[in-house]
PDB file of N, CA and C in Angstrom:
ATOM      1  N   UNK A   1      74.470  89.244 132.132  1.00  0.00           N
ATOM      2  CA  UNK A   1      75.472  88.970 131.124  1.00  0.00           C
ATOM      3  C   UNK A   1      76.645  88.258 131.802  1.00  0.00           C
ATOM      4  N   UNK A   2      76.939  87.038 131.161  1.00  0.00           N
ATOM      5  CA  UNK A   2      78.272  85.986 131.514  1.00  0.00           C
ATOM      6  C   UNK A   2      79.588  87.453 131.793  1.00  0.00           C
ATOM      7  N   UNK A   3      80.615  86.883 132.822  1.00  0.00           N
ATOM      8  CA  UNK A   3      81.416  87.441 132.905  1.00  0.00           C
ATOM      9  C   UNK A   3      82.396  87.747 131.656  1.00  0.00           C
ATOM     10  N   UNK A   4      82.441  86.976 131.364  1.00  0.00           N
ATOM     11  CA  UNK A   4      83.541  86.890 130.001  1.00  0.00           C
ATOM     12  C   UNK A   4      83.167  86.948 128.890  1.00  0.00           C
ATOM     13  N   UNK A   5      81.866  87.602 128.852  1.00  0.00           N
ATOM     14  CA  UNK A   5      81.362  88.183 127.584  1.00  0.00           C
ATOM     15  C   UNK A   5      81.540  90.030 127.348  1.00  0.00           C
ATOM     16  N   UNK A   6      82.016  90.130 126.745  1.00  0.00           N
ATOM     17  CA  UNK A   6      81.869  91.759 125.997  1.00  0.00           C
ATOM     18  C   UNK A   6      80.541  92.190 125.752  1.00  0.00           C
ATOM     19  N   UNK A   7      80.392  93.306 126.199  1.00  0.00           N
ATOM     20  CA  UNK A   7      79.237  94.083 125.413  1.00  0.00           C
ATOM     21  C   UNK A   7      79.762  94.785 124.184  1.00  0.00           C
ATOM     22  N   UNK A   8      78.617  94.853 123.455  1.00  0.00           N
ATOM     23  CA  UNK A   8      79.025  95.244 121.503  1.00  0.00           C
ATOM     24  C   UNK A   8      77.812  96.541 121.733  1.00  0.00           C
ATOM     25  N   UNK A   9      78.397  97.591 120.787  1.00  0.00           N
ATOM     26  CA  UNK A   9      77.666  98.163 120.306  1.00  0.00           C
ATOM     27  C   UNK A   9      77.988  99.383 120.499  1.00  0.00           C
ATOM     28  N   UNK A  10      77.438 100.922 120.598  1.00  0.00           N
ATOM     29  CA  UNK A  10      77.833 101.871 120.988  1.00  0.00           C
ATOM     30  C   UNK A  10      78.262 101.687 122.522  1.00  0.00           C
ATOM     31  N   UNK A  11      79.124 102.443 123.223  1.00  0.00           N
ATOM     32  CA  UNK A  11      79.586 102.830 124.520  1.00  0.00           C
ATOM     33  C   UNK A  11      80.691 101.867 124.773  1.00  0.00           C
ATOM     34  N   UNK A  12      81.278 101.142 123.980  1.00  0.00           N
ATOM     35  CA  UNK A  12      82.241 100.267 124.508  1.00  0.00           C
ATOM     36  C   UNK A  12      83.343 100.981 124.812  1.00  0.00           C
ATOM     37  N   UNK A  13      84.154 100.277 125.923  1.00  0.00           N
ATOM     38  CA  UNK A  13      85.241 101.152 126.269  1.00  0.00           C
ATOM     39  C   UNK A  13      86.274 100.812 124.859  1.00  0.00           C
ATOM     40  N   UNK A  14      87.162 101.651 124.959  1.00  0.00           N
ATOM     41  CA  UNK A  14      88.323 101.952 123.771  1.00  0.00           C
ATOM     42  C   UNK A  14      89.466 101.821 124.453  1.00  0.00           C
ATOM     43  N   UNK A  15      90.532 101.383 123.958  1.00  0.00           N
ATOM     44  CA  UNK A  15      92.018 101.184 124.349  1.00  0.00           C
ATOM     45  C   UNK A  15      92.848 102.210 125.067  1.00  0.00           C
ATOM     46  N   UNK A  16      93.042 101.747 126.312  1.00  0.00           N
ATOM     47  CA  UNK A  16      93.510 102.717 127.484  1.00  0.00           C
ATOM     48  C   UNK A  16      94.855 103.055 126.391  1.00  0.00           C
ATOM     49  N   UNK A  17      95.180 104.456 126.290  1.00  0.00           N
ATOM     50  CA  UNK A  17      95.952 105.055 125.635  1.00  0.00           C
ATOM     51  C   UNK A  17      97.389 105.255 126.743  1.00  0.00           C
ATOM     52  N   UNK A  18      98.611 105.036 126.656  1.00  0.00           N
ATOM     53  CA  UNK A  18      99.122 105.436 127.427  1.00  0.00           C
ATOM     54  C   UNK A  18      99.573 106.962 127.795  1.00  0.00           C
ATOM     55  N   UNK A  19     100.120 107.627 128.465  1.00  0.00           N
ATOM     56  CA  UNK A  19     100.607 109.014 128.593  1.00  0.00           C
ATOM     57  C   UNK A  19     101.606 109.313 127.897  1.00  0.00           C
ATOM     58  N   UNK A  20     102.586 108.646 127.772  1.00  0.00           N
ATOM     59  CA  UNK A  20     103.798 109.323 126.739  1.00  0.00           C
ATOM     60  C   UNK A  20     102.647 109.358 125.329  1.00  0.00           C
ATOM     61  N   UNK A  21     102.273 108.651 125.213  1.00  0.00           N
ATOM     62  CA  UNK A  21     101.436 108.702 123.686  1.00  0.00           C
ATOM     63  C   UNK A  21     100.687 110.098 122.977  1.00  0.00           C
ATOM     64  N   UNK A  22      99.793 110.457 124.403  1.00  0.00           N
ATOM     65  CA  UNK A  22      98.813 111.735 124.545  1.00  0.00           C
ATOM     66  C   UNK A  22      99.776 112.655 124.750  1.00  0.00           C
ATOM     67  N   UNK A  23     101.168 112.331 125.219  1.00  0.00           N
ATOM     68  CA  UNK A  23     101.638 113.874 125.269  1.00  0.00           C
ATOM     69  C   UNK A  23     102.143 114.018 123.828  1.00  0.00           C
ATOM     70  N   UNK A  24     102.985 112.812 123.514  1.00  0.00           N
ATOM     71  CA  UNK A  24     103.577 112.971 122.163  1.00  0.00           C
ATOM     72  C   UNK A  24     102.406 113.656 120.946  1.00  0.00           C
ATOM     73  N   UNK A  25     101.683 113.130 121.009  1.00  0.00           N
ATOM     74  CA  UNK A  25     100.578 113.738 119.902  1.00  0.00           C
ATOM     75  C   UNK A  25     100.203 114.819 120.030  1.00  0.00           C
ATOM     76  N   UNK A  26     100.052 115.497 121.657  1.00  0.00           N
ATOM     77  CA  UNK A  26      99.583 117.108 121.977  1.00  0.00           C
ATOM     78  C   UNK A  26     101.231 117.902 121.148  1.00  0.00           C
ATOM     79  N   UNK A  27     101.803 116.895 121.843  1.00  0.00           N
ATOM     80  CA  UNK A  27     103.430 118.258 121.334  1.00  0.00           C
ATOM     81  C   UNK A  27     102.798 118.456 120.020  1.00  0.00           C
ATOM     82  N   UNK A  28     103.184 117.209 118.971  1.00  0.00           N
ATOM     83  CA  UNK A  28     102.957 117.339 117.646  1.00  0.00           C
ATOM     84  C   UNK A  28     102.168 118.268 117.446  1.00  0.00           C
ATOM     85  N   UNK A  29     100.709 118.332 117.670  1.00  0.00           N
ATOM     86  CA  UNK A  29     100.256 118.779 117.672  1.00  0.00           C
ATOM     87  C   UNK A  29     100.294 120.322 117.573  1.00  0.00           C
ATOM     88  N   UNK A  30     101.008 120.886 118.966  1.00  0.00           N
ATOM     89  CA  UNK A  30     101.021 122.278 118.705  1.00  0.00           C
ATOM     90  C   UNK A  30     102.296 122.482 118.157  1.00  0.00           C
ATOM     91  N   UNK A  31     103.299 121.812 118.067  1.00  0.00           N
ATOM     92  CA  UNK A  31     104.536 122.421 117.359  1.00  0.00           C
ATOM     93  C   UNK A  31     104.292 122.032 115.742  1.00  0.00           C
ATOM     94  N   UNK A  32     103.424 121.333 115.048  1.00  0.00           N
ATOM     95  CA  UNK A  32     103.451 120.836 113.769  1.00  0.00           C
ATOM     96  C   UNK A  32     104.651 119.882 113.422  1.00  0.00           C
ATOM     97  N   UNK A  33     104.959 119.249 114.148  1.00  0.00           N
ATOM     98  CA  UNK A  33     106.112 118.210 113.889  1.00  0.00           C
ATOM     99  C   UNK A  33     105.803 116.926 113.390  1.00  0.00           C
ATOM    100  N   UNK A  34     106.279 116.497 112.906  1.00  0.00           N
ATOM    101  CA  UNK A  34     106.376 114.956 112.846  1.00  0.00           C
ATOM    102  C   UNK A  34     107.372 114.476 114.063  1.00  0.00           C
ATOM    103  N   UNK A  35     106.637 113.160 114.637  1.00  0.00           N
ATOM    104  CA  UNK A  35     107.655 112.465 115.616  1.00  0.00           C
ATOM    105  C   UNK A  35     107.637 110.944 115.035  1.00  0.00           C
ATOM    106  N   UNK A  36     108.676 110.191 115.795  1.00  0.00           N
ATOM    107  CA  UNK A  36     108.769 108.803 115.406  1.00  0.00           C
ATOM    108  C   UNK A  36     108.525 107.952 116.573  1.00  0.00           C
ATOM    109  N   UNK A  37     108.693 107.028 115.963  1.00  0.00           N
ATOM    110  CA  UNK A  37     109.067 105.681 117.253  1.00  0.00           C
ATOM    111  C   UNK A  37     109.409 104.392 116.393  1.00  0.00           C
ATOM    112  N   UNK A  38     110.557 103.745 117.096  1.00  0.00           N
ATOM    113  CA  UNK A  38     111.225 102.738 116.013  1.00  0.00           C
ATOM    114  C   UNK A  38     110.776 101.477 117.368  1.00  0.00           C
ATOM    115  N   UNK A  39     110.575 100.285 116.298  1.00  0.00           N
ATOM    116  CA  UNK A  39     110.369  99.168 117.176  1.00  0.00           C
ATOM    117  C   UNK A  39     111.145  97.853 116.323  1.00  0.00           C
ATOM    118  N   UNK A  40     111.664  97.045 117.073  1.00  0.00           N
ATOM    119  CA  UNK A  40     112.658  95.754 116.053  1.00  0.00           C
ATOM    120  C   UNK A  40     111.355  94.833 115.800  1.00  0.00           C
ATOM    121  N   UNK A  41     110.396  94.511 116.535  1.00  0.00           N
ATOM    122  CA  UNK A  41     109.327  93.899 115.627  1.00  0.00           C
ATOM    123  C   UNK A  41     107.758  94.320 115.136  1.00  0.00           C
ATOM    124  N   UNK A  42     107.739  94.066 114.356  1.00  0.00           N
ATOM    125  CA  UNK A  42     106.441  94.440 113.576  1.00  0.00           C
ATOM    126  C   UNK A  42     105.381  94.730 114.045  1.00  0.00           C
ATOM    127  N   UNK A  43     105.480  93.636 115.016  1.00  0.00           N
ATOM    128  CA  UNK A  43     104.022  93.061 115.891  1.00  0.00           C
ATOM    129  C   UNK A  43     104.049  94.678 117.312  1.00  0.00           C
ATOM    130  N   UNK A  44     105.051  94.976 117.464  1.00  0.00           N
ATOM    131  CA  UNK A  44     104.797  96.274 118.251  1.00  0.00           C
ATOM    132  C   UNK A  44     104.801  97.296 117.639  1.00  0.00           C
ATOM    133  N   UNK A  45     104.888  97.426 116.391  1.00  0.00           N
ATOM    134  CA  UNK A  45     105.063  98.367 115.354  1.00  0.00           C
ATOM    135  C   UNK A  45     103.390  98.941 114.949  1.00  0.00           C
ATOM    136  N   UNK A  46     102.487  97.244 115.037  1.00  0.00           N
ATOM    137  CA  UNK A  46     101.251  97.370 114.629  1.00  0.00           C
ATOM    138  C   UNK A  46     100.620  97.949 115.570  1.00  0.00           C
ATOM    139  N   UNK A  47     101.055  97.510 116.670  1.00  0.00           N
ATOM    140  CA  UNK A  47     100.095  98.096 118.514  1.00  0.00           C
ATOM    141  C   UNK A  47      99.919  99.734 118.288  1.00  0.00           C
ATOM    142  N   UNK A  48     100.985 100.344 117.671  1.00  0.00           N
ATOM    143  CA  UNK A  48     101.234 102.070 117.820  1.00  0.00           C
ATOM    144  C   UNK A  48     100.220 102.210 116.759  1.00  0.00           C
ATOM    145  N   UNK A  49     100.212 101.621 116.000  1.00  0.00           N
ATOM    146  CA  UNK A  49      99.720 102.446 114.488  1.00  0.00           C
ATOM    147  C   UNK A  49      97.854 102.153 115.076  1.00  0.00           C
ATOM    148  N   UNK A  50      97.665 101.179 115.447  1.00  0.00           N
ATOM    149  CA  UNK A  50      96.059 100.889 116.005  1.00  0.00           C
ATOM    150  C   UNK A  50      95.741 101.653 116.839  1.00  0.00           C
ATOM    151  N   UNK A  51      96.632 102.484 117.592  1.00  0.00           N
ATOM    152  CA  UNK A  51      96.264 103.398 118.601  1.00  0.00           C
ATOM    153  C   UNK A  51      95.961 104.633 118.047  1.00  0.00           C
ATOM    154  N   UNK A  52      97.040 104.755 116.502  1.00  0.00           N
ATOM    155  CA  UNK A  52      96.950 105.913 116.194  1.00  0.00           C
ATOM    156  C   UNK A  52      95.556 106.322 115.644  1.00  0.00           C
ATOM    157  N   UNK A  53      95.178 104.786 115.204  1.00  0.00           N
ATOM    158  CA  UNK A  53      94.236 104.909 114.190  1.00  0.00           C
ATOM    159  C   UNK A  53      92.854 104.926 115.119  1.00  0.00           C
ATOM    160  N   UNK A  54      93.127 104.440 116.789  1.00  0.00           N
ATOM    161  CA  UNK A  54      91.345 105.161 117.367  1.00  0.00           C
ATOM    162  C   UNK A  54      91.614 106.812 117.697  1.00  0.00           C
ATOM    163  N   UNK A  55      92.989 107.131 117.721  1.00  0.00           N
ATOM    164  CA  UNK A  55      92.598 108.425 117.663  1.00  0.00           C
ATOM    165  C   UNK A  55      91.473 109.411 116.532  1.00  0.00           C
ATOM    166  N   UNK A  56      92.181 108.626 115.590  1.00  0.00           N
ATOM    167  CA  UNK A  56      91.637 109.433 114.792  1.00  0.00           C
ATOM    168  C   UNK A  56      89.905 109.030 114.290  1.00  0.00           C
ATOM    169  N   UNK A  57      89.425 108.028 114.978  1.00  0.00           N
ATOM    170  CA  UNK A  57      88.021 107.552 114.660  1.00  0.00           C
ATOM    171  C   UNK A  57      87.079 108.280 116.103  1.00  0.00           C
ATOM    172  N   UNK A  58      88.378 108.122 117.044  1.00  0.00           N
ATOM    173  CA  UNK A  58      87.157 108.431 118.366  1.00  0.00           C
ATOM    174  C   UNK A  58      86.618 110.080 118.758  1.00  0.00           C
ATOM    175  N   UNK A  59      85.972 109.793 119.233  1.00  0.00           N
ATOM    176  CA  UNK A  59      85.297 111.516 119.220  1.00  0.00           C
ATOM    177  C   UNK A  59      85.868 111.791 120.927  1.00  0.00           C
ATOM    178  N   UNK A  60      86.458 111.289 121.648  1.00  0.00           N
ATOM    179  CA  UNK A  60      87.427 111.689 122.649  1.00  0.00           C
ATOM    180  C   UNK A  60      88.406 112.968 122.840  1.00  0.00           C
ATOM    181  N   UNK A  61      88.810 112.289 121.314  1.00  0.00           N
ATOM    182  CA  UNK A  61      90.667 113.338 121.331  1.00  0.00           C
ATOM    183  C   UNK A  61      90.215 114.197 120.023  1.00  0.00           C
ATOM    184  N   UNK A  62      90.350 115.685 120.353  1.00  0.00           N
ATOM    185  CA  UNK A  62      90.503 116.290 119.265  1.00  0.00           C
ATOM    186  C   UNK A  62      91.703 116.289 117.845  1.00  0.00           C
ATOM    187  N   UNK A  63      92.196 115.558 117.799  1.00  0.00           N
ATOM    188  CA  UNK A  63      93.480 115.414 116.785  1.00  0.00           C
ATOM    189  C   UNK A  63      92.897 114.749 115.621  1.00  0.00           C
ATOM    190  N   UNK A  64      93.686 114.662 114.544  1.00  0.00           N
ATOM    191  CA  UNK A  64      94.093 114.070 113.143  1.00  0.00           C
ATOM    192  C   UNK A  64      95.152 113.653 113.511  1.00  0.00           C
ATOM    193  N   UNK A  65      95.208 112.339 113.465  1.00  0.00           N
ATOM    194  CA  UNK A  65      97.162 111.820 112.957  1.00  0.00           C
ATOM    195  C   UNK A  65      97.237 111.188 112.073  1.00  0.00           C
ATOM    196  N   UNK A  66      98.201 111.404 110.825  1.00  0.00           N
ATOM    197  CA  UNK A  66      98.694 111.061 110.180  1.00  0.00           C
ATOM    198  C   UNK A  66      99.987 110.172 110.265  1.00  0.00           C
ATOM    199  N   UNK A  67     100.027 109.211 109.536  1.00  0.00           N
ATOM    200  CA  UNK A  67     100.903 108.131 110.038  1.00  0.00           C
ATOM    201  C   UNK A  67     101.877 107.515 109.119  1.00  0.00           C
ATOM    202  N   UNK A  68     103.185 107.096 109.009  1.00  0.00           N
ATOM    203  CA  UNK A  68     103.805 106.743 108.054  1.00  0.00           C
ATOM    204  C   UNK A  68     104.599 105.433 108.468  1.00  0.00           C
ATOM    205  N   UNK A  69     104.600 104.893 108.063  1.00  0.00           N
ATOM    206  CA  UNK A  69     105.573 103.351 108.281  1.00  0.00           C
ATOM    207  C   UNK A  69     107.065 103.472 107.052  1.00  0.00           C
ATOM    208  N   UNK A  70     107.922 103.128 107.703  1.00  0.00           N
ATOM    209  CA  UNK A  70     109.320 102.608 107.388  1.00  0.00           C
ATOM    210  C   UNK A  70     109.841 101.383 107.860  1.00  0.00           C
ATOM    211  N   UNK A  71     110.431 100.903 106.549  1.00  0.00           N
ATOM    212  CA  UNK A  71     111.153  99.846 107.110  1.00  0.00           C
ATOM    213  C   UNK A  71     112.831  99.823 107.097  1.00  0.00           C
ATOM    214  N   UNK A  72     113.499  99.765 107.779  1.00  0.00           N
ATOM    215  CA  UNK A  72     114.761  99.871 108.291  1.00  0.00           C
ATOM    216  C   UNK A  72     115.690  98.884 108.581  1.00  0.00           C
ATOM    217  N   UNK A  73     116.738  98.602 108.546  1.00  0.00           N
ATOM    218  CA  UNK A  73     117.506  97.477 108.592  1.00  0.00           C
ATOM    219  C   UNK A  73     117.554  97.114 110.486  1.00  0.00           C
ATOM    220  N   UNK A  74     117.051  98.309 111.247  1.00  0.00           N
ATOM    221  CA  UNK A  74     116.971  98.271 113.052  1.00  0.00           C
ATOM    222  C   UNK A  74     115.535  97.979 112.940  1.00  0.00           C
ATOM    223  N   UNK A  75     114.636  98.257 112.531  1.00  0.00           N
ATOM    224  CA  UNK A  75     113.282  97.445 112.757  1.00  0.00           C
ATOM    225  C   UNK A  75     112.575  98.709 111.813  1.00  0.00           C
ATOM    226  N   UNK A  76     111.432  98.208 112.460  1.00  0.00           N
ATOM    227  CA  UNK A  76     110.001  99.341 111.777  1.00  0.00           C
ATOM    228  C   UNK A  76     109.798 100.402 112.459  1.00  0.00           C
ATOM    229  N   UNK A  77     109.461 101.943 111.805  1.00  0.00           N
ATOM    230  CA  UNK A  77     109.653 102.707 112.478  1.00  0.00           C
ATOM    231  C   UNK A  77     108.266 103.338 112.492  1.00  0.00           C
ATOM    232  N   UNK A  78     107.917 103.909 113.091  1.00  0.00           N
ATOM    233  CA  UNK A  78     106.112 104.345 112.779  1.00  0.00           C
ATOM    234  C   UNK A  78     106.506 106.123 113.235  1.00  0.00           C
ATOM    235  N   UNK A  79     105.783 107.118 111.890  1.00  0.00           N
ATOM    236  CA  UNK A  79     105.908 108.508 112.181  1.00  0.00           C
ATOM    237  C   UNK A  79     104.953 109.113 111.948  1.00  0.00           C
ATOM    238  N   UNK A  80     104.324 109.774 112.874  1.00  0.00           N
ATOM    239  CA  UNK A  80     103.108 110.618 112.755  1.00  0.00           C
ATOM    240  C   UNK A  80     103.331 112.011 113.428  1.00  0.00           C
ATOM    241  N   UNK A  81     102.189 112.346 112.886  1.00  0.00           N
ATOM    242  CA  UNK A  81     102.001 113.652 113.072  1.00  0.00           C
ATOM    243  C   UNK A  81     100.483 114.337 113.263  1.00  0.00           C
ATOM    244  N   UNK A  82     100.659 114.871 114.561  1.00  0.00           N
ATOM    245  CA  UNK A  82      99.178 115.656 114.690  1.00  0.00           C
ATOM    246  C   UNK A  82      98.412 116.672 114.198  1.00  0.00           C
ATOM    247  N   UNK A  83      97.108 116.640 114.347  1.00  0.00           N
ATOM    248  CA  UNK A  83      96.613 117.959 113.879  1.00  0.00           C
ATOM    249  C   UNK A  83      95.456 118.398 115.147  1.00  0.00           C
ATOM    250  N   UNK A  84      94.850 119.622 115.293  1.00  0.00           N
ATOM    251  CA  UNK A  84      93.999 119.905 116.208  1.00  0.00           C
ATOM    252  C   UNK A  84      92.265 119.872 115.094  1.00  0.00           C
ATOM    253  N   UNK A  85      91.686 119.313 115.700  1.00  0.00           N
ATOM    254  CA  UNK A  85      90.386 119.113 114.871  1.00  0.00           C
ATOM    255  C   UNK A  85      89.499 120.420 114.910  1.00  0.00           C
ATOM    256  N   UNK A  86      89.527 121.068 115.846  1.00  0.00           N
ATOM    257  CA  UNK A  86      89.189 122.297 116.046  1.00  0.00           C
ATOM    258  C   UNK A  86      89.408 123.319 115.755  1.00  0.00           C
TER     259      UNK A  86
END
């Protein structure tokens, strides 16, 4: 397989998640909170919410997150909240 080709199909790797992210969602998680994160453009607004959303498809992370978008006169704010799947 060409270097610069992707493999498709089951086993593909998934989007390196960062650490503030996994902790923020464990807190949520066990405290039942909602948390935020505000961003001035959209386009980084979308990066969080796509992350949120392989959480909740991948069989990796035990969580549910739920997710809410605002829009704000300081930018877009993205708020979720965890759940334990277990």
């Amino acid at each position: 397989m060409p270097e610069n080709e992707v493999p498709t199909g089951r086993g593909r790797p998934g989007p390196c998640l960062p650490t503030w992210l996994l902790e923020s969602i464990s807190t949520s998680a066990k405290k039942g909170v909602w948390l935020s994160a505000k961003f001035e453009t959209p386009e980084k607004a979308e990066e969080l919410a796509k992350l949120l959303q392989y959480v909740n498809r991948s069989a990796r992370f035990p969580y549910h997150v739920s997710t809410r978008r605002e829009e704000t006169e300081e930018g877009t704010r993205i708020l979720f909240k965890a759940a334990n799947n277990g």
